[in-house]
C-alpha atoms as a PDB file:
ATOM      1  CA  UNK A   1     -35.927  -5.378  60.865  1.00  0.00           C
ATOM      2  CA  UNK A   2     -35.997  -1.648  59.722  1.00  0.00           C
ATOM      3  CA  UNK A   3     -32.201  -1.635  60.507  1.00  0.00           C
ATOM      4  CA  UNK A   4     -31.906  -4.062  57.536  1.00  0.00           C
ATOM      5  CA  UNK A   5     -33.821  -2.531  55.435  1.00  0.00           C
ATOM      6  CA  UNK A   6     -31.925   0.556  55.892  1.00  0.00           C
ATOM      7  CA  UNK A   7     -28.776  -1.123  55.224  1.00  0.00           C
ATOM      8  CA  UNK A   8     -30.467  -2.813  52.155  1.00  0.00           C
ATOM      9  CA  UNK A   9     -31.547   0.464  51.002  1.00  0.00           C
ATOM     10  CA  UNK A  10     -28.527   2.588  51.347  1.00  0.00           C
ATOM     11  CA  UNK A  11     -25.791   0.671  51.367  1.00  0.00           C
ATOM     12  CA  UNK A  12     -26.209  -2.848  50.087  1.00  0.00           C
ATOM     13  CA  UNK A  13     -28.234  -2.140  46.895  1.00  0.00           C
ATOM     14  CA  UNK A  14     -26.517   0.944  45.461  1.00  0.00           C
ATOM     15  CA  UNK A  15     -22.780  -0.585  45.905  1.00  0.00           C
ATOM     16  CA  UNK A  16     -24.191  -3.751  43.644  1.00  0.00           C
ATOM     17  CA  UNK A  17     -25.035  -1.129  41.050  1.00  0.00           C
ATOM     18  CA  UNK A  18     -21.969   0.783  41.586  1.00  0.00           C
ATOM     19  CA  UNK A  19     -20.231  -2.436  41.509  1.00  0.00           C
ATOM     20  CA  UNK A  20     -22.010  -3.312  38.300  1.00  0.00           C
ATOM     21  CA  UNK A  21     -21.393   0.039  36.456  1.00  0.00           C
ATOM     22  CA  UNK A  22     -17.540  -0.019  37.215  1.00  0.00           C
ATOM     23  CA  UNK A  23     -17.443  -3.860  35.404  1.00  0.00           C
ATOM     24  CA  UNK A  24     -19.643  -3.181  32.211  1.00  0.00           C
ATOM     25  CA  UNK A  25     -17.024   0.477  32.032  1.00  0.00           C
ATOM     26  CA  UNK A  26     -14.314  -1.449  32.258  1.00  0.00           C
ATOM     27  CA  UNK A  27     -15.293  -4.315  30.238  1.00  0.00           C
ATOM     28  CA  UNK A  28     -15.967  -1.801  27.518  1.00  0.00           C
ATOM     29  CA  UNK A  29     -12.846  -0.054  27.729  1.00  0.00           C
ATOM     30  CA  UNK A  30     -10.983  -3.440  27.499  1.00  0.00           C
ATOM     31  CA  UNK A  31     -12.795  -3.885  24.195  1.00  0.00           C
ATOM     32  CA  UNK A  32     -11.747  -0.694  23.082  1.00  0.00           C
ATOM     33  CA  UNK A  33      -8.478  -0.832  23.851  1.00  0.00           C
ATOM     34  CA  UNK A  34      -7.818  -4.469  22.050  1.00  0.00           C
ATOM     35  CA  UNK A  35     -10.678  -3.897  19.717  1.00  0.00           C
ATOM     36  CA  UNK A  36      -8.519  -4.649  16.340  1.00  0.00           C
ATOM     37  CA  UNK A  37      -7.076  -7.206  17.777  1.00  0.00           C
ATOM     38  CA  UNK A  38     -10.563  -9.354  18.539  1.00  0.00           C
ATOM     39  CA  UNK A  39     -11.771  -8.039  15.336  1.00  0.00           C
ATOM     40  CA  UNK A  40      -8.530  -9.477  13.853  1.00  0.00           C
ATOM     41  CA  UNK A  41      -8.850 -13.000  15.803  1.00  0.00           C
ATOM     42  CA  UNK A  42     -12.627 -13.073  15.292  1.00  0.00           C
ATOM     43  CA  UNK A  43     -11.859 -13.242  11.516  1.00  0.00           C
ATOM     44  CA  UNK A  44      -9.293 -15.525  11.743  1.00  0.00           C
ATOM     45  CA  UNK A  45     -11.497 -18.435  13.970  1.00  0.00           C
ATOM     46  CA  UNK A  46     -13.715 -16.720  10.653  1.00  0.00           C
ATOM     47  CA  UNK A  47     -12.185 -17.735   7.532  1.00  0.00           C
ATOM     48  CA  UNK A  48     -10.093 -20.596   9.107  1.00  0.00           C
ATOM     49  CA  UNK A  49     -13.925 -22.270  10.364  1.00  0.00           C
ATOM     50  CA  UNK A  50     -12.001 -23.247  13.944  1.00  0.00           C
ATOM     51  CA  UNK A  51     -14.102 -24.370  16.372  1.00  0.00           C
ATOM     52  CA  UNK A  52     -17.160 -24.187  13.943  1.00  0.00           C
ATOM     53  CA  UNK A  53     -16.915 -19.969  14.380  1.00  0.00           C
ATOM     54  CA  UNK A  54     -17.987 -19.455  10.876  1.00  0.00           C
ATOM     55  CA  UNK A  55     -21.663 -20.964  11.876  1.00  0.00           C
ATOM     56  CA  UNK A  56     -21.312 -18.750  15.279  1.00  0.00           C
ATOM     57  CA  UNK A  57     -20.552 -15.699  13.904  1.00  0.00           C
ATOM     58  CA  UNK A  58     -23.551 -16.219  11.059  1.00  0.00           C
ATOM     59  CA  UNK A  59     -25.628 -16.761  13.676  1.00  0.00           C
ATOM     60  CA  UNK A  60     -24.133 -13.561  15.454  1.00  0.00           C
ATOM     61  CA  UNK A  61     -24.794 -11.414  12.149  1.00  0.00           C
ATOM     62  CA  UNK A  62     -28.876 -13.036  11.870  1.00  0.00           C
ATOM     63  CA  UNK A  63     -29.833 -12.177  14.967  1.00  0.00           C
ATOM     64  CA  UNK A  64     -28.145  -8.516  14.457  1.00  0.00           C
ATOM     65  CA  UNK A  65     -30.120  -8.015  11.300  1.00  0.00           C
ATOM     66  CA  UNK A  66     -33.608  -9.401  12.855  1.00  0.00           C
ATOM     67  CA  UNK A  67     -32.913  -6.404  15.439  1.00  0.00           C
ATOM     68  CA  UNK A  68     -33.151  -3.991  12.304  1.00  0.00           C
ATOM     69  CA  UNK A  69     -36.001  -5.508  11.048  1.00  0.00           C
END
């Protein structure tokens, strides 16, 4: 049993975090490369109301402002 632990410890837990780090870093640098172009498609599902975005991204900008608050 303390031979799990161990490996629970030392090995299991800090590679999920390690694992987790490397995804969010990459995720973010994926939105920073193409970050004109979601900004640009964002607004386009926008003003065109496809899919009902218009409502989504209102909803998006309330609960952004009720962080300020």
């Amino acid at each position: 049993m303390k031979h799990y632990f161990d490996y629970l410890l030392h090995d299991l837990i800090p590679s999920f975090f390690k694992g987790l780090l490397k995804f969010i870093g990459e995720t973010l640098t994926v939105i920073k490369m193409y970050f004109w172009v979601i900004l640009v498609v964002l607004a386009v599902l926008y003003f065109a109301d496809i899919g009902g975005m218009h409502g989504t991204i209102d909803g998006w900008i309330s609960t952004v402002k009720g962080w300020f608050r």
